[in-house]
Protein backbone atom coordinates (compact mmCIF):
# COMPACT_ATOMS: atom_id res chain seq x y z
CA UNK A 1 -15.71 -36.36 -32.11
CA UNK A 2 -19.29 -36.43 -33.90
CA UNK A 3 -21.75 -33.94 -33.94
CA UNK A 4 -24.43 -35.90 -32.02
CA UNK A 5 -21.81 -36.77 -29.06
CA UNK A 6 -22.88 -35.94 -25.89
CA UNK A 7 -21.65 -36.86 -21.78
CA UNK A 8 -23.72 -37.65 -19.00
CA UNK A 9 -21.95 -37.50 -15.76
CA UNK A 10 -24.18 -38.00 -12.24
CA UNK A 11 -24.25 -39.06 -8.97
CA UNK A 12 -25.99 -40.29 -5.78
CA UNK A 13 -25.94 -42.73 -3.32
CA UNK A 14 -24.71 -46.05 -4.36
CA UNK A 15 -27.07 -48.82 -4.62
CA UNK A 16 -28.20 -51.48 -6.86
CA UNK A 17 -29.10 -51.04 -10.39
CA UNK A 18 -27.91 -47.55 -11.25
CA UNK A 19 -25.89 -48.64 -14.28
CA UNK A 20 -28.16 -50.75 -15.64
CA UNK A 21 -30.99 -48.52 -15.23
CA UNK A 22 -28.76 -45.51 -17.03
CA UNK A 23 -28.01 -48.06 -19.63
CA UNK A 24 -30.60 -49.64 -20.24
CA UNK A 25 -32.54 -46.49 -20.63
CA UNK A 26 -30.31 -44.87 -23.44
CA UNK A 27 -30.90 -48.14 -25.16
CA UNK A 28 -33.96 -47.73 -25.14
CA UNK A 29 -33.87 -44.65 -26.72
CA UNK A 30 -31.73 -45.45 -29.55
CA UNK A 31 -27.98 -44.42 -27.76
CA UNK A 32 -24.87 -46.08 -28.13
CA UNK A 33 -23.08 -45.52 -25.40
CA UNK A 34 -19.55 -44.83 -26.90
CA UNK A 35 -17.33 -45.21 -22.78
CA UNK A 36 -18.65 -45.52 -19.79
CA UNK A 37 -17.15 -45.25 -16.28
CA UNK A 38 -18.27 -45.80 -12.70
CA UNK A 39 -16.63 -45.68 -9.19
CA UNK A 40 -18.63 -46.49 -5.75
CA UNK A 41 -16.65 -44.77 -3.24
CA UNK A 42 -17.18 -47.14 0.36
CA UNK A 43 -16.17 -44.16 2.26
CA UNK A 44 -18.98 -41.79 1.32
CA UNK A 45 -21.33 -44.34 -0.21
CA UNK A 46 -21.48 -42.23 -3.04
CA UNK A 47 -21.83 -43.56 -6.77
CA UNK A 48 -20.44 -41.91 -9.56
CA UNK A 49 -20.66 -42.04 -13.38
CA UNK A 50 -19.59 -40.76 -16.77
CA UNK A 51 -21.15 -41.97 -19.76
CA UNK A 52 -19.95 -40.96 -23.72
CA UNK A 53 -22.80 -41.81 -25.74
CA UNK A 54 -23.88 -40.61 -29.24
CA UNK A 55 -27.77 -39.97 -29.87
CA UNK A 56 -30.22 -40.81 -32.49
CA UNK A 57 -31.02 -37.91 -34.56
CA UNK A 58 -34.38 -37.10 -32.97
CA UNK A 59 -32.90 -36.71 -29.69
CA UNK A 60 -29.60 -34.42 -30.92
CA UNK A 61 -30.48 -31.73 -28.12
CA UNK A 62 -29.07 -31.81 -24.67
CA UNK A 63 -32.66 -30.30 -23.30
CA UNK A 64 -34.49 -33.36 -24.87
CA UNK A 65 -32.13 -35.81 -24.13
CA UNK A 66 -32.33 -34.82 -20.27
CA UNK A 67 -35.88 -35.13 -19.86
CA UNK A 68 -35.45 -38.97 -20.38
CA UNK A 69 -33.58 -38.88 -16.82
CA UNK A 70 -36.42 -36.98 -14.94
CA UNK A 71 -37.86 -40.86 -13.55
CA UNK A 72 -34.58 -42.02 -13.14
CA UNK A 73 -33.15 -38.86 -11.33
CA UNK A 74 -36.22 -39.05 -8.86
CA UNK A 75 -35.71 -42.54 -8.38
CA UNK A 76 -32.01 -42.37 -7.07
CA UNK A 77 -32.21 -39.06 -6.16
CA UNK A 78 -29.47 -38.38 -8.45
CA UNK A 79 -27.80 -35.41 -9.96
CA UNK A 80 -26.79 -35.70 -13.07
CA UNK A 81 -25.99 -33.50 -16.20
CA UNK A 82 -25.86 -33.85 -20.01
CA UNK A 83 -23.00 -32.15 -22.29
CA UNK A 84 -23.40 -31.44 -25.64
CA UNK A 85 -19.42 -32.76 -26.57
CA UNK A 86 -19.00 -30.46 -29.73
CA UNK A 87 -19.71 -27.80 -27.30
CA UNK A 88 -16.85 -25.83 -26.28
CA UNK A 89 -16.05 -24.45 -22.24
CA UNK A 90 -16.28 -20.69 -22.46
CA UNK A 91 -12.89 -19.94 -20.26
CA UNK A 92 -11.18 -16.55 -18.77
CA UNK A 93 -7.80 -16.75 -17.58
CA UNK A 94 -6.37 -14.22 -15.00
CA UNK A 95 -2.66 -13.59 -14.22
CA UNK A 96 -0.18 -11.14 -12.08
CA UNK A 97 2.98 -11.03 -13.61
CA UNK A 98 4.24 -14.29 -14.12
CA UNK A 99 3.21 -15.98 -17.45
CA UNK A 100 4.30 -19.18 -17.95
CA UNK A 101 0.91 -20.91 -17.27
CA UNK A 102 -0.71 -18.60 -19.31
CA UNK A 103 1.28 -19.07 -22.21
CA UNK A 104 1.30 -22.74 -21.99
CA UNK A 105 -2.70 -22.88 -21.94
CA UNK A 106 -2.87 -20.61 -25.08
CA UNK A 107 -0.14 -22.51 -26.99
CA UNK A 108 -2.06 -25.67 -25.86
CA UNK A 109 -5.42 -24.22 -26.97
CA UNK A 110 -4.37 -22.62 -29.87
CA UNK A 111 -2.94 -26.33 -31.38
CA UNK A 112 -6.19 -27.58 -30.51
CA UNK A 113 -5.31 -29.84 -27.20
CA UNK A 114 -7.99 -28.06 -25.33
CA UNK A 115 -11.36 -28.17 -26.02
CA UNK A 116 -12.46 -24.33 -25.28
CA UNK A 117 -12.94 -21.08 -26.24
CA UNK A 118 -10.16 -18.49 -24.44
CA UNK A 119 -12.54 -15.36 -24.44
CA UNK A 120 -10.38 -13.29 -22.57
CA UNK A 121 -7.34 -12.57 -20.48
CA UNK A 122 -7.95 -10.66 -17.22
CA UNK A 123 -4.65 -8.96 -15.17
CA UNK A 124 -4.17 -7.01 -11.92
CA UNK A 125 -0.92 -5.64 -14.02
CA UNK A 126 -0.45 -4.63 -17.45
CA UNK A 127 2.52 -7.13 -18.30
CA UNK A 128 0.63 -9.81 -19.89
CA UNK A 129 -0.74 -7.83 -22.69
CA UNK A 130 1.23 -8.37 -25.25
CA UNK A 131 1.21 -12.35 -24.79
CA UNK A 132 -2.65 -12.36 -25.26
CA UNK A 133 -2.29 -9.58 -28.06
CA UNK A 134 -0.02 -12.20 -30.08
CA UNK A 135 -2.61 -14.77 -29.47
CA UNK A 136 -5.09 -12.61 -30.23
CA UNK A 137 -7.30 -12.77 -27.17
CA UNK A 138 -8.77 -9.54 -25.71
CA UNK A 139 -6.75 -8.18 -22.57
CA UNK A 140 -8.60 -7.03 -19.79
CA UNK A 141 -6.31 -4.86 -17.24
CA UNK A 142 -8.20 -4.89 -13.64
CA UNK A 143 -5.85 -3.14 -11.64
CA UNK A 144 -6.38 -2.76 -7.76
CA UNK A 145 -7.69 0.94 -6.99
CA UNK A 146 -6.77 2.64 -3.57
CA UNK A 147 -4.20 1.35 -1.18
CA UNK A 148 -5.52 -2.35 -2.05
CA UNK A 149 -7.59 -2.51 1.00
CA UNK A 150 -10.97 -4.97 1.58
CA UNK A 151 -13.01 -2.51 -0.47
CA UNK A 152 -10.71 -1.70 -3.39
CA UNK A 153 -9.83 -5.26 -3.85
CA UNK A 154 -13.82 -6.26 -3.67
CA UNK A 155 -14.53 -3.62 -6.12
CA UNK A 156 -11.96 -5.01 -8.63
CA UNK A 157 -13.31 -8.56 -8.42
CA UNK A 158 -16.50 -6.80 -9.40
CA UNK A 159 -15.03 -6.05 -12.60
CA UNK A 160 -13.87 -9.34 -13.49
CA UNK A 161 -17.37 -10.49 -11.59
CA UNK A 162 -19.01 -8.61 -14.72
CA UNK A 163 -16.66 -9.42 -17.64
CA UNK A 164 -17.39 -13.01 -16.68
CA UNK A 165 -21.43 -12.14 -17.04
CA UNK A 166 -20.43 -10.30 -19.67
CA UNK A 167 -18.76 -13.01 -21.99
CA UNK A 168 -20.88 -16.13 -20.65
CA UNK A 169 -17.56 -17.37 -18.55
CA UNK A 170 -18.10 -20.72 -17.76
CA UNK A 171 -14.68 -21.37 -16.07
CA UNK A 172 -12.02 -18.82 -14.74
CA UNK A 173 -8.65 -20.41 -14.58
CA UNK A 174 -6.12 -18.56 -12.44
CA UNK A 175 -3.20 -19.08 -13.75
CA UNK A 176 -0.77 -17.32 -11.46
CA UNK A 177 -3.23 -14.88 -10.43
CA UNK A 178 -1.47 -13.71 -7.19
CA UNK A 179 -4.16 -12.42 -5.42
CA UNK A 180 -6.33 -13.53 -1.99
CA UNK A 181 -9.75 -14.15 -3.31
CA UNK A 182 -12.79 -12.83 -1.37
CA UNK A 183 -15.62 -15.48 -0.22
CA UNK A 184 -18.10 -13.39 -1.86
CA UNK A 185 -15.84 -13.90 -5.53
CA UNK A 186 -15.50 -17.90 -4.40
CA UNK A 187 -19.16 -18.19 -4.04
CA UNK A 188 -20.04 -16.68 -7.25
CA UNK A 189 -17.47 -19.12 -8.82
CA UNK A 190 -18.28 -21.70 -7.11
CA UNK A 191 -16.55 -25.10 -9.10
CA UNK A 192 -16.36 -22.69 -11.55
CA UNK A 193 -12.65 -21.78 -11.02
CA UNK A 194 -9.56 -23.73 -10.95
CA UNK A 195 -6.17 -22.77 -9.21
CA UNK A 196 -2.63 -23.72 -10.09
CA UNK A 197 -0.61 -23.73 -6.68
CA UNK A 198 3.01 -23.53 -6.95
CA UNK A 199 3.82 -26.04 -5.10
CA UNK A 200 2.95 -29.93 -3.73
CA UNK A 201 0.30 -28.97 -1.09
CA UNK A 202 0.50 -28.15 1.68
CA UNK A 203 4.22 -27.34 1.52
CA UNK A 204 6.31 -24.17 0.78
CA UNK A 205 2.86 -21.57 0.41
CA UNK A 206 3.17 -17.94 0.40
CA UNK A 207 5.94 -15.88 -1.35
CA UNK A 208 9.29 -17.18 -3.09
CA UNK A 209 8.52 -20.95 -2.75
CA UNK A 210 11.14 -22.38 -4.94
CA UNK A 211 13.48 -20.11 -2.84
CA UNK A 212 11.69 -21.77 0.44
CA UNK A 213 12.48 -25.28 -1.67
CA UNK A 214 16.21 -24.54 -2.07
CA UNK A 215 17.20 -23.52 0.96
CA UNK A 216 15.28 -26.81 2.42
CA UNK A 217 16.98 -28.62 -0.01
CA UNK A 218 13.97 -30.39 -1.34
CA UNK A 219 14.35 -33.93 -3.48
CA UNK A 220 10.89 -33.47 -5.36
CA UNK A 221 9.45 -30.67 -6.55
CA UNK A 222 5.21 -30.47 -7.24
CA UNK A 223 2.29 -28.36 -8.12
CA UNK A 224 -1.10 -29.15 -7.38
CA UNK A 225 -4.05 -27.85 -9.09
CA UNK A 226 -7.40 -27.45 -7.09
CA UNK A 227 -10.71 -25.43 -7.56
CA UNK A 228 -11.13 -22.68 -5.49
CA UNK A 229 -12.87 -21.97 -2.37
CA UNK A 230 -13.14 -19.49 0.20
CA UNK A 231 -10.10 -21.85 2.44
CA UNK A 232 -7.47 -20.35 0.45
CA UNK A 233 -5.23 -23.38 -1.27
CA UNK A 234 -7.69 -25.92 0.74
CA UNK A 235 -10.10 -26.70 -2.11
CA UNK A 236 -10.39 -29.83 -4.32
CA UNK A 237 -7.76 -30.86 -5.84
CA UNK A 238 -8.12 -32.28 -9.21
CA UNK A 239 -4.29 -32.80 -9.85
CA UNK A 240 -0.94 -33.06 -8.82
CA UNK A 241 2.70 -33.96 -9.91
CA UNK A 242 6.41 -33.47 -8.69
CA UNK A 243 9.68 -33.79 -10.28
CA UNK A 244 12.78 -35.22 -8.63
CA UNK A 245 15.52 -32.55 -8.22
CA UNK A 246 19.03 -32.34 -6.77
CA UNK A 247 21.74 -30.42 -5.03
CA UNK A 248 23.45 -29.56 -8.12
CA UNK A 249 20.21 -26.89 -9.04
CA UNK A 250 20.38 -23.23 -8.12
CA UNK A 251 16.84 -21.17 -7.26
CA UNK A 252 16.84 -20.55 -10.93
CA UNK A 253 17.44 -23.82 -12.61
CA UNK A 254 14.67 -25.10 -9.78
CA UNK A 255 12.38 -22.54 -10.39
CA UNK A 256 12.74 -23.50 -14.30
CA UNK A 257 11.59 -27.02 -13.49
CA UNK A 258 8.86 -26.06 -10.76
CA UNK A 259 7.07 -23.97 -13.35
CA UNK A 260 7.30 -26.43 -16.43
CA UNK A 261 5.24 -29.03 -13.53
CA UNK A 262 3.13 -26.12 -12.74
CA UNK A 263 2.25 -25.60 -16.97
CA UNK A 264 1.39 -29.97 -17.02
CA UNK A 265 -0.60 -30.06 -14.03
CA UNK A 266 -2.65 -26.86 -14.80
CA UNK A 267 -2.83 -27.71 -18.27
CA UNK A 268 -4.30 -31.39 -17.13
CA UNK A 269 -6.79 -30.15 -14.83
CA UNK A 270 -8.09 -27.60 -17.34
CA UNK A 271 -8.53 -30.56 -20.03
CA UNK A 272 -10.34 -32.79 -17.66
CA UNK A 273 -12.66 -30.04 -16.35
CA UNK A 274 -13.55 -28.99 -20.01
CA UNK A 275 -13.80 -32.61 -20.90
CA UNK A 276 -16.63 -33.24 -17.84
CA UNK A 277 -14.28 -35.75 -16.47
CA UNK A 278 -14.95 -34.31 -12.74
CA UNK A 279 -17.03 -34.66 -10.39
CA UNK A 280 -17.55 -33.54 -7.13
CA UNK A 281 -16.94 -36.17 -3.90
CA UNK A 282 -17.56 -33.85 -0.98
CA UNK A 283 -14.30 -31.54 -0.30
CA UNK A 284 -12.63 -34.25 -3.03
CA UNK A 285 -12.96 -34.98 -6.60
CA UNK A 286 -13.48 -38.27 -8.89
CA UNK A 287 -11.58 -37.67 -11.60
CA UNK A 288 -12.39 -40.51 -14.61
CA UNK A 289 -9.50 -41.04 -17.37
């Protein structure tokens, strides 16, 4: 990764001469486009396209380098954006009780496979406090006032609503945060939050699913991670994975392997998003390796 690395990902309606237009342009102006992928999808008519270039000296800047689009995003009527690569995603993660994802992302970011800053942990319980005190990540504990009614639970995702503002969040990751989110906290976040469901959706939701799994007597095991929307578990997914299992597994040893899938996919999602390697296809996502 060089200083002077930066990604361009856009879209628009698919038509001739987009990619020779986008690179033909940062020829032009001295680029050298490092990757570059495209996808045309025939069902929307929707274009799409992620481009790693590096920039001459003169045009090091993100700002500068996205005035040279302003023609071309008027001519395709395209949206597009320009990330700085040596810049890093600002993320929060939230949590109940269990901490499995959690720990995984902050092992994984801590040896350097994930290309953010962790700025803070956020809880509705006190129990993962110690795991982001031996990371050393500030702990944020936002319990749920009252008897957890519409108002007490609104006035809590206030809280983490202003420790977001407050530490320029650019992504919350909820990793096993356990908790119905309200539309006004879904709007504010909008494709600014990504969920780790426990299980290959739409199967098994709600509480105890690898206890639902068992007593099925389920052959694959999955997780799917999605950003979040006001249709709880119904918003884009980004990734999924399962994990063939057997007969001879109790809840525990099943549980064991549902939450090691649950770490990968999360952990996968969160790389990609941080990477600008998504982009938004209506209620899907293109998702470019």
């Amino acid at each position: 990764m060089n200083a002077n690395d930066y990604v361009l990902t856009l879209s628009c309606q698919d038509t001739k001469g987009i990619v020779y237009s986008v690179s033909g342009l940062l020829y032009q102006a001295g680029c050298n486009i490092l990757d570059s992928q495209q996808y045309g999808d025939p069902a929307t008519g929707l274009f799409f396209m992620r481009v790693h270039f590096a920039a001459p000296p003169h045009l090091d800047d993100a700002d500068k380098l996205g005035l040279l689009f302003v023609d071309l995003r008027t001519r395709f009527a395209m949206r597009s954006e320009i990330h700085a690569v040596a810049r890093r995603t600002r993320v929060l993660i939230a949590v109940s009780r269990q901490a499995h994802c959690l720990n995984d992302l902050l092992f994984r970011w801590r040896a350097g496979q994930l290309h953010m800053d962790v700025v803070g942990v956020v809880s509705n319980h006190p129990d993962g406090g110690s795991l982001a005190s031996h990371y050393q990540v500030p702990f944020h504990h936002v319990p749920i006032p009252g008897g957890a009614d519409a108002d007490a639970r609104r006035a809590q995702e206030l809280r983490i609503e202003a420790i977001t503002r407050e530490h320029g969040v650019e992504l919350l990751v909820l990793a096993r945060y356990m908790q119905i989110l309200s539309h006004a906290f879904c709007a504010a976040l909008d494709g600014r939050a990504i969920n780790i469901h426990h299980s290959f959706l739409p199967s098994f939701k709600g509480a105890r699913p690898y206890a639902q799994a068992h007593e099925r007597g389920v052959k694959l095991i999955g997780a799917t991670a999605h950003y979040v929307t006001s249709d709880l578990d119904e918003g884009p997914i980004i990734e999924q994975d399962v994990k063939r299992v057997d007969h001879g597994l109790d809840v525990a040893a099943l549980t064991a392997v549902g939450q090691d899938v649950e770490n990968q996919v999360l952990a996968r999602a969160v790389r990609w998003h941080v990477e600008h390697r998504i982009l938004m296809n209506g209620h899907k996502t293109v998702v470019f390796s």
